[in-house]
C-alpha atoms as a PDB file:
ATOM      1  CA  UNK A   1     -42.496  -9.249 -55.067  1.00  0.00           C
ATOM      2  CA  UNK A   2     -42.152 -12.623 -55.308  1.00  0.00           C
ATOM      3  CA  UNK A   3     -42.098 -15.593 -52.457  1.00  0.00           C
ATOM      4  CA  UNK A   4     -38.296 -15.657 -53.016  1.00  0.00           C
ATOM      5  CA  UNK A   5     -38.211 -12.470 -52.908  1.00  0.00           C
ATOM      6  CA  UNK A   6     -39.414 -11.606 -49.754  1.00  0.00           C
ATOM      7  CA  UNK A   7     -38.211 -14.646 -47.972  1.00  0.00           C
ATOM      8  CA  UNK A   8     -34.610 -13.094 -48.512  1.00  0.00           C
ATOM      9  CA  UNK A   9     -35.781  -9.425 -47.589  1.00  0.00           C
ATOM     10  CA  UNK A  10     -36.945 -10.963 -44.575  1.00  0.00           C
ATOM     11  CA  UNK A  11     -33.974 -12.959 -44.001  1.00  0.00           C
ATOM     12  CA  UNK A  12     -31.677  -9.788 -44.425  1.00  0.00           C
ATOM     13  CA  UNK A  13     -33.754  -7.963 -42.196  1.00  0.00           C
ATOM     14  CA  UNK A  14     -33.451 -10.743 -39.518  1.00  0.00           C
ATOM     15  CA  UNK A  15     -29.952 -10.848 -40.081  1.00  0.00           C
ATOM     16  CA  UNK A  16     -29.749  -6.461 -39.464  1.00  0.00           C
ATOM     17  CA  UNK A  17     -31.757  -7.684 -36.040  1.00  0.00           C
ATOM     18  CA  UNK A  18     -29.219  -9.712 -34.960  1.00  0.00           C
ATOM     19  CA  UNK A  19     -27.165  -6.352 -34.576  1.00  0.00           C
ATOM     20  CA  UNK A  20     -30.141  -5.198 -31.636  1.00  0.00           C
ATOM     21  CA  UNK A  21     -30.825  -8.879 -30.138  1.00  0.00           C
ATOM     22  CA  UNK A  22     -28.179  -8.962 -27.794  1.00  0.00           C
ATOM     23  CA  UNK A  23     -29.180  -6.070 -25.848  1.00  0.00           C
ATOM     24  CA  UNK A  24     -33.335  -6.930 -26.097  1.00  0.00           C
ATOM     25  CA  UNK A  25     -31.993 -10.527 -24.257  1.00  0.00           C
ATOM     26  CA  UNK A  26     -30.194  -8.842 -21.291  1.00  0.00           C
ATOM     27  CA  UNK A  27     -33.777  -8.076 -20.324  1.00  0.00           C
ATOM     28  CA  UNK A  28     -35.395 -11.191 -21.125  1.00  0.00           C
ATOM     29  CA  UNK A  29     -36.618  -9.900 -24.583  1.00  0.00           C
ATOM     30  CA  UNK A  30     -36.625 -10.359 -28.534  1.00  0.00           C
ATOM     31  CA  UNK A  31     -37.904  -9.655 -31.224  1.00  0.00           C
ATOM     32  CA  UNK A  32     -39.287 -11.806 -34.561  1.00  0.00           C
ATOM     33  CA  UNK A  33     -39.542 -10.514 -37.874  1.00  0.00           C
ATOM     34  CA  UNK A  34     -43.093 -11.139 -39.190  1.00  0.00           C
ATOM     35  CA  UNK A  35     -44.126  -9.776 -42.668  1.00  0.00           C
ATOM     36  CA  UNK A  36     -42.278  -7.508 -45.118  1.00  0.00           C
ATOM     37  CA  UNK A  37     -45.025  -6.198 -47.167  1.00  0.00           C
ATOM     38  CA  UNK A  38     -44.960  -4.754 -51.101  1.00  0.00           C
ATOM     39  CA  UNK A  39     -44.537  -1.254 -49.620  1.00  0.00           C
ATOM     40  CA  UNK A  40     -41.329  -2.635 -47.816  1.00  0.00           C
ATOM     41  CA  UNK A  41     -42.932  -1.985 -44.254  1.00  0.00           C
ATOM     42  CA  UNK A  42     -41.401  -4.507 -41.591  1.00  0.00           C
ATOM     43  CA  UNK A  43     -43.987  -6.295 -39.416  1.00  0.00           C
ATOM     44  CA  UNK A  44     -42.292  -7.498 -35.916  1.00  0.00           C
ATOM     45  CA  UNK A  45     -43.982  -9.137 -32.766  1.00  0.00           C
ATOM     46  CA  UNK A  46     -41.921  -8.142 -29.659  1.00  0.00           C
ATOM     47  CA  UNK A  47     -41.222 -11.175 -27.916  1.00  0.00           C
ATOM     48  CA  UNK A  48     -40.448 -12.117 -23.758  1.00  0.00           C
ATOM     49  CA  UNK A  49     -40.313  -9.084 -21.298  1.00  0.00           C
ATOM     50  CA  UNK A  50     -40.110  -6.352 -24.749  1.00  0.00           C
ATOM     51  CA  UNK A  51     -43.817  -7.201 -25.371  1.00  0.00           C
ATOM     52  CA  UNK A  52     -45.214  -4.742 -22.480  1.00  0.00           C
ATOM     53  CA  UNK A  53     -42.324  -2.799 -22.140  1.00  0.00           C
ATOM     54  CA  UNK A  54     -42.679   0.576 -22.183  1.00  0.00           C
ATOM     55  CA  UNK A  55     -39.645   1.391 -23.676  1.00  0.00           C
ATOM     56  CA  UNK A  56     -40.287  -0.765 -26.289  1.00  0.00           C
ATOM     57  CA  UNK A  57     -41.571   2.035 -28.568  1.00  0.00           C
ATOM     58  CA  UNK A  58     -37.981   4.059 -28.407  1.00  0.00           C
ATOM     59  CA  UNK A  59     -36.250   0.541 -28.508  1.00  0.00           C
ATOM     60  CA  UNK A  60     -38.290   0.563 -32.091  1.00  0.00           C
ATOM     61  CA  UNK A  61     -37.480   3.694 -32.864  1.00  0.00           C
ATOM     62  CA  UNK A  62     -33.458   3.914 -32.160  1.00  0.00           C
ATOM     63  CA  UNK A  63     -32.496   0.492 -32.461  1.00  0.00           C
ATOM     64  CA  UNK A  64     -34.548  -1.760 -34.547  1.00  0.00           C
ATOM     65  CA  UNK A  65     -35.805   0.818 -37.148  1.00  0.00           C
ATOM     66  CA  UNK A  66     -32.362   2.195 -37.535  1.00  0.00           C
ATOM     67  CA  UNK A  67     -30.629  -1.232 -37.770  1.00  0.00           C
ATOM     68  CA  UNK A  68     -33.040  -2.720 -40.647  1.00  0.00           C
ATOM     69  CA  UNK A  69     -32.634   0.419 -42.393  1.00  0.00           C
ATOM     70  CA  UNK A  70     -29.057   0.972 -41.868  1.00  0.00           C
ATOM     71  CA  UNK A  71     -28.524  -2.179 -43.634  1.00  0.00           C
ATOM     72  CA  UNK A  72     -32.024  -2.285 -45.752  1.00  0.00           C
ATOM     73  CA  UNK A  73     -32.523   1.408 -46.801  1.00  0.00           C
ATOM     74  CA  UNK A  74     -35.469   0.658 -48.642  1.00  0.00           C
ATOM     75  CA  UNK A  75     -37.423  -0.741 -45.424  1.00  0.00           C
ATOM     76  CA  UNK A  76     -40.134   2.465 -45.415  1.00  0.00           C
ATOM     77  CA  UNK A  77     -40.983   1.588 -41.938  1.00  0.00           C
ATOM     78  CA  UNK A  78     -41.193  -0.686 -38.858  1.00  0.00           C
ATOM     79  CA  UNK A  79     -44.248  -1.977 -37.314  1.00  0.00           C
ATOM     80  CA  UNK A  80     -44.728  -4.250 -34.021  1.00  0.00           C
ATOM     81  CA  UNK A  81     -48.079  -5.579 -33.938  1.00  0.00           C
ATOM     82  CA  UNK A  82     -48.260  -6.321 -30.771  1.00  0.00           C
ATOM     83  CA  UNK A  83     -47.066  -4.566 -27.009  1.00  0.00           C
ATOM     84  CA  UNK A  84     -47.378  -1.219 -25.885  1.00  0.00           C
ATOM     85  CA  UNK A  85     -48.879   1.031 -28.558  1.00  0.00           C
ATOM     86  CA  UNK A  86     -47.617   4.270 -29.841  1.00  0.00           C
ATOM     87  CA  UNK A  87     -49.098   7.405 -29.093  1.00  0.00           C
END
């Protein structure tokens, strides 16, 4: 993939955040898109009060996984690479 490239995946993937951001800032929180790889995994840092949250991990899995890929169906996955770990 190309600079371009992936500078627009991760623009359209920002943009399928934008859907999730307003209810990760009721609680002080956000979330930044980091990296979209060549395997089309998303790398996010959890940002404010979602970084030791512990319900970040089903925030990931119900809202920020399902918006990218809603949108971005070939997103193979969602990774934070920071907070509260999964199990």
């Amino acid at each position: 993939m190309t600079s371009e490239q992936k500078s627009e995946l991760i623009r359209q993937v920002d943009a399928a955040l934008d859907e999730v951001r307003p209810h990760l800032k009721v609680d002080g929180g956000d979330v930044e898109v980091v990296d979209v790889t060549e395997d089309f995994v998303v790398k996010v840092k959890w940002l404010g009060n979602c970084e030791n949250c512990f319900m970040s991990i089903m925030t990931m899995k119900a809202g920020i996984e399902q918006a990218i890929k809603n949108r971005l169906p070939q997103m193979t996955q969602v990774e934070a690479i920071n907070g509260i770990e999964m199990p």
